[in-house]
PDB file of N, CA and C in Angstrom:
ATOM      1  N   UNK A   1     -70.529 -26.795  -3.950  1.00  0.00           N
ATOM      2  CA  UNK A   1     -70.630 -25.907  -2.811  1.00  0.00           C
ATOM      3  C   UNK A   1     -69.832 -24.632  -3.108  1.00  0.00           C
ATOM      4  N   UNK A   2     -70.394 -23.477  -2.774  1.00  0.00           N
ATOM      5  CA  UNK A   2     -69.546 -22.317  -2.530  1.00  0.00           C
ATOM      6  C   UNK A   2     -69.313 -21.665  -1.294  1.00  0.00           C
ATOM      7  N   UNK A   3     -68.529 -21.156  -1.019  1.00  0.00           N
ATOM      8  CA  UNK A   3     -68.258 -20.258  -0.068  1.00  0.00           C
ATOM      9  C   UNK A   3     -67.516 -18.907  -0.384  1.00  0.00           C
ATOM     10  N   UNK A   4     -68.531 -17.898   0.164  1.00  0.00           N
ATOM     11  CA  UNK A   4     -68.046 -16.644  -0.108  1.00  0.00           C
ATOM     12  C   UNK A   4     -66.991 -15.806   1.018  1.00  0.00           C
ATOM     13  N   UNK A   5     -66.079 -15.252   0.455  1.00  0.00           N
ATOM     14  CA  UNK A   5     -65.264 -14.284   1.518  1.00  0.00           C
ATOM     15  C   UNK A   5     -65.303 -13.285   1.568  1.00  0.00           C
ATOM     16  N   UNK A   6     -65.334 -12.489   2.171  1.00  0.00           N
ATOM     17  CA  UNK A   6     -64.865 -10.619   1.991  1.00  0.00           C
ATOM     18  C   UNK A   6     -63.710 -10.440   2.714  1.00  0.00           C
ATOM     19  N   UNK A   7     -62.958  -9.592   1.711  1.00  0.00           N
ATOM     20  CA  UNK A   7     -61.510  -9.344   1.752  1.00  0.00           C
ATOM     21  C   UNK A   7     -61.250  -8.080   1.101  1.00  0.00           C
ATOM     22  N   UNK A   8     -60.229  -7.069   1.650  1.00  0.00           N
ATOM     23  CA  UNK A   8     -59.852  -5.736   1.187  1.00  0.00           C
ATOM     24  C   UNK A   8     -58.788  -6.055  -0.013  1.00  0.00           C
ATOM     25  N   UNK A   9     -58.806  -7.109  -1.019  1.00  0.00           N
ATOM     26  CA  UNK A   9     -57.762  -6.993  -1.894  1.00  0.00           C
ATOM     27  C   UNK A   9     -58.192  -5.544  -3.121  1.00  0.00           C
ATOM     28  N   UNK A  10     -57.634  -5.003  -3.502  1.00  0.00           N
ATOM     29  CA  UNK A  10     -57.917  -3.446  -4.002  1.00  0.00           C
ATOM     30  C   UNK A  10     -57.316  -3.463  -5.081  1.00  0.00           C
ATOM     31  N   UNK A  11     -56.501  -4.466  -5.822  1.00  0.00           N
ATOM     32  CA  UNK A  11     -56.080  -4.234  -7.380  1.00  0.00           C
ATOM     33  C   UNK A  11     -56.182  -5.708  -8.148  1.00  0.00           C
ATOM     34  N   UNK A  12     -56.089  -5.577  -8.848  1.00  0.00           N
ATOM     35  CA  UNK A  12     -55.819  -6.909  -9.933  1.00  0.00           C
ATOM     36  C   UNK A  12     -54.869  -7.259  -9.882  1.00  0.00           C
ATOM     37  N   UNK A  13     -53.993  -6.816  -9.568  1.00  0.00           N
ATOM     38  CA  UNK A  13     -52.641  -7.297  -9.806  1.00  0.00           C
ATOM     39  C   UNK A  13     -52.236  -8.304  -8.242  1.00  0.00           C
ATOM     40  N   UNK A  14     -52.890  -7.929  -7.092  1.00  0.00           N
ATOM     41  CA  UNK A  14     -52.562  -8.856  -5.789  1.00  0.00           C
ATOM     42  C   UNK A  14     -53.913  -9.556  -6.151  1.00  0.00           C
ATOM     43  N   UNK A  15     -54.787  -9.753  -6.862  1.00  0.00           N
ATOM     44  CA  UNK A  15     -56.006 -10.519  -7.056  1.00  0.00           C
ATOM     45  C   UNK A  15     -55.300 -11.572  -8.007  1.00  0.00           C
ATOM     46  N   UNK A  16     -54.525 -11.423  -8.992  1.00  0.00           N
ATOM     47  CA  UNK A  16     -54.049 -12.475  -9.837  1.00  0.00           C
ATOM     48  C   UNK A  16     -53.156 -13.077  -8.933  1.00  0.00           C
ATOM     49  N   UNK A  17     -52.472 -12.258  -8.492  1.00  0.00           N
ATOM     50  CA  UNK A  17     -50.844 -13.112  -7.424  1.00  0.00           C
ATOM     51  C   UNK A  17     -51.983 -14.323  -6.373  1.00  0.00           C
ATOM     52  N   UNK A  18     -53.050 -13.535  -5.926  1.00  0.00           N
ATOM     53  CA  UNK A  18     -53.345 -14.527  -4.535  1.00  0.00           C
ATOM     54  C   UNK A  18     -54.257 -15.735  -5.673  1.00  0.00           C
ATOM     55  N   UNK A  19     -55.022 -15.417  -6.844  1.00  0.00           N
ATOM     56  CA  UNK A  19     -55.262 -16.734  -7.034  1.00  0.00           C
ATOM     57  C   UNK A  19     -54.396 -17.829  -7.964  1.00  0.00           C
ATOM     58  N   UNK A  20     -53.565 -17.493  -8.326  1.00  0.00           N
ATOM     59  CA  UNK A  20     -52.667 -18.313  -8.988  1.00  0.00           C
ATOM     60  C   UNK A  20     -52.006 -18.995  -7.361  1.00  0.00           C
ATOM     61  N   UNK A  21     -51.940 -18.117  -6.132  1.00  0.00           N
ATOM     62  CA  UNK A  21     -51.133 -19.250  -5.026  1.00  0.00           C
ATOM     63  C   UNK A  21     -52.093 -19.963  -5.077  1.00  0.00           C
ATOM     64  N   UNK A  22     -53.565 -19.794  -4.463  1.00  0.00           N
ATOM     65  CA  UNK A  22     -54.507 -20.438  -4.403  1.00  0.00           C
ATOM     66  C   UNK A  22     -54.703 -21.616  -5.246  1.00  0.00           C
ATOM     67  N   UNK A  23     -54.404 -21.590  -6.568  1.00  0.00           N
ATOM     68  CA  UNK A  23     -55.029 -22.833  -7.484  1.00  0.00           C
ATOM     69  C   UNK A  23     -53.760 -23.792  -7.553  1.00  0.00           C
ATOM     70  N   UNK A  24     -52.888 -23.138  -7.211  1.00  0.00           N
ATOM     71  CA  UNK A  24     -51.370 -24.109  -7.091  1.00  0.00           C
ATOM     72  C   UNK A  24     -51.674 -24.849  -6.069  1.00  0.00           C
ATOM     73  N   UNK A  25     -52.121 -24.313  -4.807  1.00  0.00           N
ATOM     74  CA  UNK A  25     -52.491 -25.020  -3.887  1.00  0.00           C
ATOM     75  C   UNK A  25     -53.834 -25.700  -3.419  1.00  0.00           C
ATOM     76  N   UNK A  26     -54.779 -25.607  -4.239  1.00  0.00           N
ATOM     77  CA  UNK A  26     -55.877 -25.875  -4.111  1.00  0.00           C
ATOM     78  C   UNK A  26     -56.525 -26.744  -5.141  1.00  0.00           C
ATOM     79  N   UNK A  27     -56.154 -27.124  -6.072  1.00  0.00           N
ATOM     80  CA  UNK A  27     -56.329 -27.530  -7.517  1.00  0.00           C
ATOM     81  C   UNK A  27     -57.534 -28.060  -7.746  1.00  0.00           C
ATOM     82  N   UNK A  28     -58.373 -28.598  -6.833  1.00  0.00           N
ATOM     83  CA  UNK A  28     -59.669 -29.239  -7.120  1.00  0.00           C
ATOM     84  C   UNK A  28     -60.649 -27.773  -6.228  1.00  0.00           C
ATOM     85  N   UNK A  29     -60.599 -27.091  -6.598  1.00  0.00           N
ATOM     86  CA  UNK A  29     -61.304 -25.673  -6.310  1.00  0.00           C
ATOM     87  C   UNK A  29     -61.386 -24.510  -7.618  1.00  0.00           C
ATOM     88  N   UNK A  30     -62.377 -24.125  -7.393  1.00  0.00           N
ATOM     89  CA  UNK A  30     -62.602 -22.629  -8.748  1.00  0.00           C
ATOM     90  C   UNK A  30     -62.395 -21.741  -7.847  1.00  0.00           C
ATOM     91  N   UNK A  31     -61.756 -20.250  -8.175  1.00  0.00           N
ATOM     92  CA  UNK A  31     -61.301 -19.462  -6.945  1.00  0.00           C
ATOM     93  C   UNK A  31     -61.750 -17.825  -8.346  1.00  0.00           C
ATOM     94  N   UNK A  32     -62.565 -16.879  -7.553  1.00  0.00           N
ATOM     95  CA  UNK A  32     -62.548 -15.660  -8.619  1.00  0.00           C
ATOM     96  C   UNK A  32     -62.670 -14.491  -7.504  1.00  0.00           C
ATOM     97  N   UNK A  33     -62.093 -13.333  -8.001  1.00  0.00           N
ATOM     98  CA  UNK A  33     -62.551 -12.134  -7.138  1.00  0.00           C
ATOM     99  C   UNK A  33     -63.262 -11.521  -8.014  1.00  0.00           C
ATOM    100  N   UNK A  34     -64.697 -10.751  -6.959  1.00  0.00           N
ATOM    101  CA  UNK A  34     -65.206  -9.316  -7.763  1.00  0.00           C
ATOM    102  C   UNK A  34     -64.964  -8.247  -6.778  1.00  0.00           C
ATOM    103  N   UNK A  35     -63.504  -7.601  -7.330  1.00  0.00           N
ATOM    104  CA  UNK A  35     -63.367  -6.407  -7.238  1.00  0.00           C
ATOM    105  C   UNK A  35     -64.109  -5.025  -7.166  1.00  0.00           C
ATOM    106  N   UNK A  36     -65.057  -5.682  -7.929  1.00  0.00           N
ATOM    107  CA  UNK A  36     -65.937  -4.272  -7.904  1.00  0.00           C
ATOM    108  C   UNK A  36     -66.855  -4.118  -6.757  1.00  0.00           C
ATOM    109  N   UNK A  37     -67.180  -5.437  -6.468  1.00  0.00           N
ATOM    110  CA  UNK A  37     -68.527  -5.347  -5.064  1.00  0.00           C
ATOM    111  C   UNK A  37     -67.772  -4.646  -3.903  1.00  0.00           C
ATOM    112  N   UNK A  38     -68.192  -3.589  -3.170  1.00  0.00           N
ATOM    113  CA  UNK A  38     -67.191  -3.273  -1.679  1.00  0.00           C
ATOM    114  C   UNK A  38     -66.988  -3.922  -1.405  1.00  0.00           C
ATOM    115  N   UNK A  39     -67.491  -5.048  -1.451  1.00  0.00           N
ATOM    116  CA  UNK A  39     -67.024  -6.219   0.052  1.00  0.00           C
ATOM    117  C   UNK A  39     -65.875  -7.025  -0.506  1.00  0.00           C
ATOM    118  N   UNK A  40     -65.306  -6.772  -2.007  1.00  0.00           N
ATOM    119  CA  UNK A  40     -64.213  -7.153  -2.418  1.00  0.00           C
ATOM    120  C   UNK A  40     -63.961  -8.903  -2.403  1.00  0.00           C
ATOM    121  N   UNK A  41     -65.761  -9.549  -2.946  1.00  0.00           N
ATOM    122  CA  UNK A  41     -65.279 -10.070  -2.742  1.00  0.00           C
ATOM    123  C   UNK A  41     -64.625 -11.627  -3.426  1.00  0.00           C
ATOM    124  N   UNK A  42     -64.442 -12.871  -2.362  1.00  0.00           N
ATOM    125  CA  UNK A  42     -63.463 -13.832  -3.318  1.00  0.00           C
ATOM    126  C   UNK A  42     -64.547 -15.046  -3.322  1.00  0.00           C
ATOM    127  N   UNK A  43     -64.899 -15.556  -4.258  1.00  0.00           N
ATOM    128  CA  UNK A  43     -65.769 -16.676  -4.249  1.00  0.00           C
ATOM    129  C   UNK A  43     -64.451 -18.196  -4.614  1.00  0.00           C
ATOM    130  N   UNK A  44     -65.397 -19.381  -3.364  1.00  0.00           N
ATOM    131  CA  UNK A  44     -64.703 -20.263  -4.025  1.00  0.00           C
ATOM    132  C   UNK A  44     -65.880 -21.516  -4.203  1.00  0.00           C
ATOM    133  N   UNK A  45     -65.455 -22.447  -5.189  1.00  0.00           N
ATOM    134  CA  UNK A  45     -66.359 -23.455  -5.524  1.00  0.00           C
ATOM    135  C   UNK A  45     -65.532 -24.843  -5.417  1.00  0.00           C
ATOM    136  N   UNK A  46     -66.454 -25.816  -5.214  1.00  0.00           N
ATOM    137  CA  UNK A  46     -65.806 -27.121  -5.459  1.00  0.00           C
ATOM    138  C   UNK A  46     -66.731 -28.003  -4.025  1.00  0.00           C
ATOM    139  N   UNK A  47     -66.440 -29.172  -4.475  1.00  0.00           N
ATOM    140  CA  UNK A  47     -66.611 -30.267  -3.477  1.00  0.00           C
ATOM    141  C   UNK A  47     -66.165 -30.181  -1.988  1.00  0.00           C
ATOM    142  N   UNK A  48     -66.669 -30.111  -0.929  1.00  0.00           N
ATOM    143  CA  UNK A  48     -66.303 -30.436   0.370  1.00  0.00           C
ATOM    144  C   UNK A  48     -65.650 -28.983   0.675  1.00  0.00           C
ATOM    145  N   UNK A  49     -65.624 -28.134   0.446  1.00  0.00           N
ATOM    146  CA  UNK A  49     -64.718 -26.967   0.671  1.00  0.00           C
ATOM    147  C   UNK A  49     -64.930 -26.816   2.571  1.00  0.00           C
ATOM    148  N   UNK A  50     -65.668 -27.022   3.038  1.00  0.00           N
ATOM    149  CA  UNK A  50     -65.992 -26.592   4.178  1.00  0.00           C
ATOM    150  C   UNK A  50     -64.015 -27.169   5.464  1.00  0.00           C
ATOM    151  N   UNK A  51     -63.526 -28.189   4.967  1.00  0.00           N
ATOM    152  CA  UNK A  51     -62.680 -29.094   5.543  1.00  0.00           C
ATOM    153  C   UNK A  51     -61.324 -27.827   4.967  1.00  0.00           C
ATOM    154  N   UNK A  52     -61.331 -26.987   4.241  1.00  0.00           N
ATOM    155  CA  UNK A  52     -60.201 -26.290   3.709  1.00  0.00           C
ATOM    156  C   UNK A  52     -60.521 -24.443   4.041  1.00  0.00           C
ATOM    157  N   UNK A  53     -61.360 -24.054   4.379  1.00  0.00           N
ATOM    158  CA  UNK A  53     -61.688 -23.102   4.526  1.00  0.00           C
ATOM    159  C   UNK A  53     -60.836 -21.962   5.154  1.00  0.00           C
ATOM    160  N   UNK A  54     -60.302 -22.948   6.831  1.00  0.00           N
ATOM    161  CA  UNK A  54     -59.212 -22.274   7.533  1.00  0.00           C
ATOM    162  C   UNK A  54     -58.248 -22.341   6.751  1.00  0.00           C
ATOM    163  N   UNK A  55     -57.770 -22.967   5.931  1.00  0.00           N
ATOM    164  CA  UNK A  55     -56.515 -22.836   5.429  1.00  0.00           C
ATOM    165  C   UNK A  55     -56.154 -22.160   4.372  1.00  0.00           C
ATOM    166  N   UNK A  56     -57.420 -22.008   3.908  1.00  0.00           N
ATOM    167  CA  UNK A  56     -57.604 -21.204   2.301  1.00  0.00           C
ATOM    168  C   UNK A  56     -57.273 -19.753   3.412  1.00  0.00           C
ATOM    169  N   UNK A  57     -58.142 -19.408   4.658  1.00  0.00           N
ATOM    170  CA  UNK A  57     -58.465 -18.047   4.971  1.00  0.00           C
ATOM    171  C   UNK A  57     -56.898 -17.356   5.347  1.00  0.00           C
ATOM    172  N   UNK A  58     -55.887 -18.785   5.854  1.00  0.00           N
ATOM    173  CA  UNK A  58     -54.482 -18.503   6.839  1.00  0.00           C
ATOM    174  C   UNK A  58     -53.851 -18.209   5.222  1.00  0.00           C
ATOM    175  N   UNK A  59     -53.560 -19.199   4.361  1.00  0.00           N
ATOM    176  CA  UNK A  59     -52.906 -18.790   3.229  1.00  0.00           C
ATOM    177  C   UNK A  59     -52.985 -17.012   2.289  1.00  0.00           C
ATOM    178  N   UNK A  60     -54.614 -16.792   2.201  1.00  0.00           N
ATOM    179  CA  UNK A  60     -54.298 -15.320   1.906  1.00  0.00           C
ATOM    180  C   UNK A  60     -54.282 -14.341   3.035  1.00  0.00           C
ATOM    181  N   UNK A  61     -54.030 -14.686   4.620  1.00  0.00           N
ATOM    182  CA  UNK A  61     -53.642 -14.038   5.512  1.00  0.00           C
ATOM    183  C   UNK A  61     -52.007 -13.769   5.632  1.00  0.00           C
ATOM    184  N   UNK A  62     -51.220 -14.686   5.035  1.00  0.00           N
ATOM    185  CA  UNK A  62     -50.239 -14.292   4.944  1.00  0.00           C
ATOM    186  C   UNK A  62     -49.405 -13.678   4.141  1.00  0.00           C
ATOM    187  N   UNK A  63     -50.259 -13.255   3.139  1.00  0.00           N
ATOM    188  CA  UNK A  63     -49.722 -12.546   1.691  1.00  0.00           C
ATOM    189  C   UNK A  63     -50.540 -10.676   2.364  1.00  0.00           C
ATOM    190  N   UNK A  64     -50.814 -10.828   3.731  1.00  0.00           N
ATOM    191  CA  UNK A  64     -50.986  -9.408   4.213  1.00  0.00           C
ATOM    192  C   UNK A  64     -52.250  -9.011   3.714  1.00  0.00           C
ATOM    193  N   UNK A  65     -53.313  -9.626   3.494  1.00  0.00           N
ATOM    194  CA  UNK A  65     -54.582  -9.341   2.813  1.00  0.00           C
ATOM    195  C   UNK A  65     -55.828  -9.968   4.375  1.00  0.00           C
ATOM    196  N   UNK A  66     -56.829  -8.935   4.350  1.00  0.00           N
ATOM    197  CA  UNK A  66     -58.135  -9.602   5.265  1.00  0.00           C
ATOM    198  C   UNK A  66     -58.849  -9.749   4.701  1.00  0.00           C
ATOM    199  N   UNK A  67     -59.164 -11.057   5.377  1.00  0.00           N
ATOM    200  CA  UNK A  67     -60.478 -12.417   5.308  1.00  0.00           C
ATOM    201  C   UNK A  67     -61.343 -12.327   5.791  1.00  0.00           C
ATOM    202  N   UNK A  68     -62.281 -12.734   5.922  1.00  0.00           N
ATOM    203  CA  UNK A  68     -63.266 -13.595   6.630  1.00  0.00           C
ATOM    204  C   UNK A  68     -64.304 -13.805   5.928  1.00  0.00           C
ATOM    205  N   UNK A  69     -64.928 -14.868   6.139  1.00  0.00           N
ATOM    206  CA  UNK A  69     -66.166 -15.825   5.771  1.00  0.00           C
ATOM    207  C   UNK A  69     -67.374 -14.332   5.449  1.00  0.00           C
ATOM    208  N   UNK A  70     -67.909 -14.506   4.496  1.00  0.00           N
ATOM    209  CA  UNK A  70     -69.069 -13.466   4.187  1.00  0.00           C
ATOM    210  C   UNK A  70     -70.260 -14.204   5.057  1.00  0.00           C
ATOM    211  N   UNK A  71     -70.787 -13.355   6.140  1.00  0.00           N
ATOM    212  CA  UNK A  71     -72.401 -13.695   6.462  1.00  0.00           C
ATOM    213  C   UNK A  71     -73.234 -13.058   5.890  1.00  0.00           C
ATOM    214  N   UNK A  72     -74.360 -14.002   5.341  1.00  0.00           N
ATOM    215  CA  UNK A  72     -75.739 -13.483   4.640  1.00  0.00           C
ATOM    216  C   UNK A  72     -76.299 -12.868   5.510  1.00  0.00           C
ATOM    217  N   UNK A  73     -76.730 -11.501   5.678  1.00  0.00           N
ATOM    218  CA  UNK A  73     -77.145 -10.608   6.009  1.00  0.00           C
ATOM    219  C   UNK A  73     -78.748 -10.647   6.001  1.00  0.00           C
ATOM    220  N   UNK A  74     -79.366 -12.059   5.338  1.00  0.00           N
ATOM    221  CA  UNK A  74     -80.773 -11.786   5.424  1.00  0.00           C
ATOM    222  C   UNK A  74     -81.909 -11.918   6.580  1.00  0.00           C
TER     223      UNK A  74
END
């Protein structure tokens, strides 16, 4: 399963910091940003993700970065 986010993270350098918290804390998850798309954004993969979602979204809410769940627009 994946779930996509859009988030204003704007350098590599708070993109490495938030996924290294992320995989410390998440360890059975794949976590990547594309920086380049506007929508900035953070893909995650793995089993069952749906049960971790809020917590993935509160964890990079508190490193001062916005979240939210990407809706498909189609």
């Amino acid at each position: 399963m994946v779930e996509i986010f859009k988030t204003n993270v704007n350098n590599k350098r708070l993109a490495k910091i938030l996924l290294n918290a992320l995989h410390n804390h998440f360890p059975a998850f794949s976590f990547n940003f594309d920086l380049d798309d506007c929508d900035r954004i953070l893909r995650v993969q793995g089993e069952d993700i749906s049960f971790a979602i809020m917590r993935i979204m509160r964890m990079v809410q508190e490193h001062s970065i916005e979240i939210c769940l990407f809706e498909d627009q189609q």
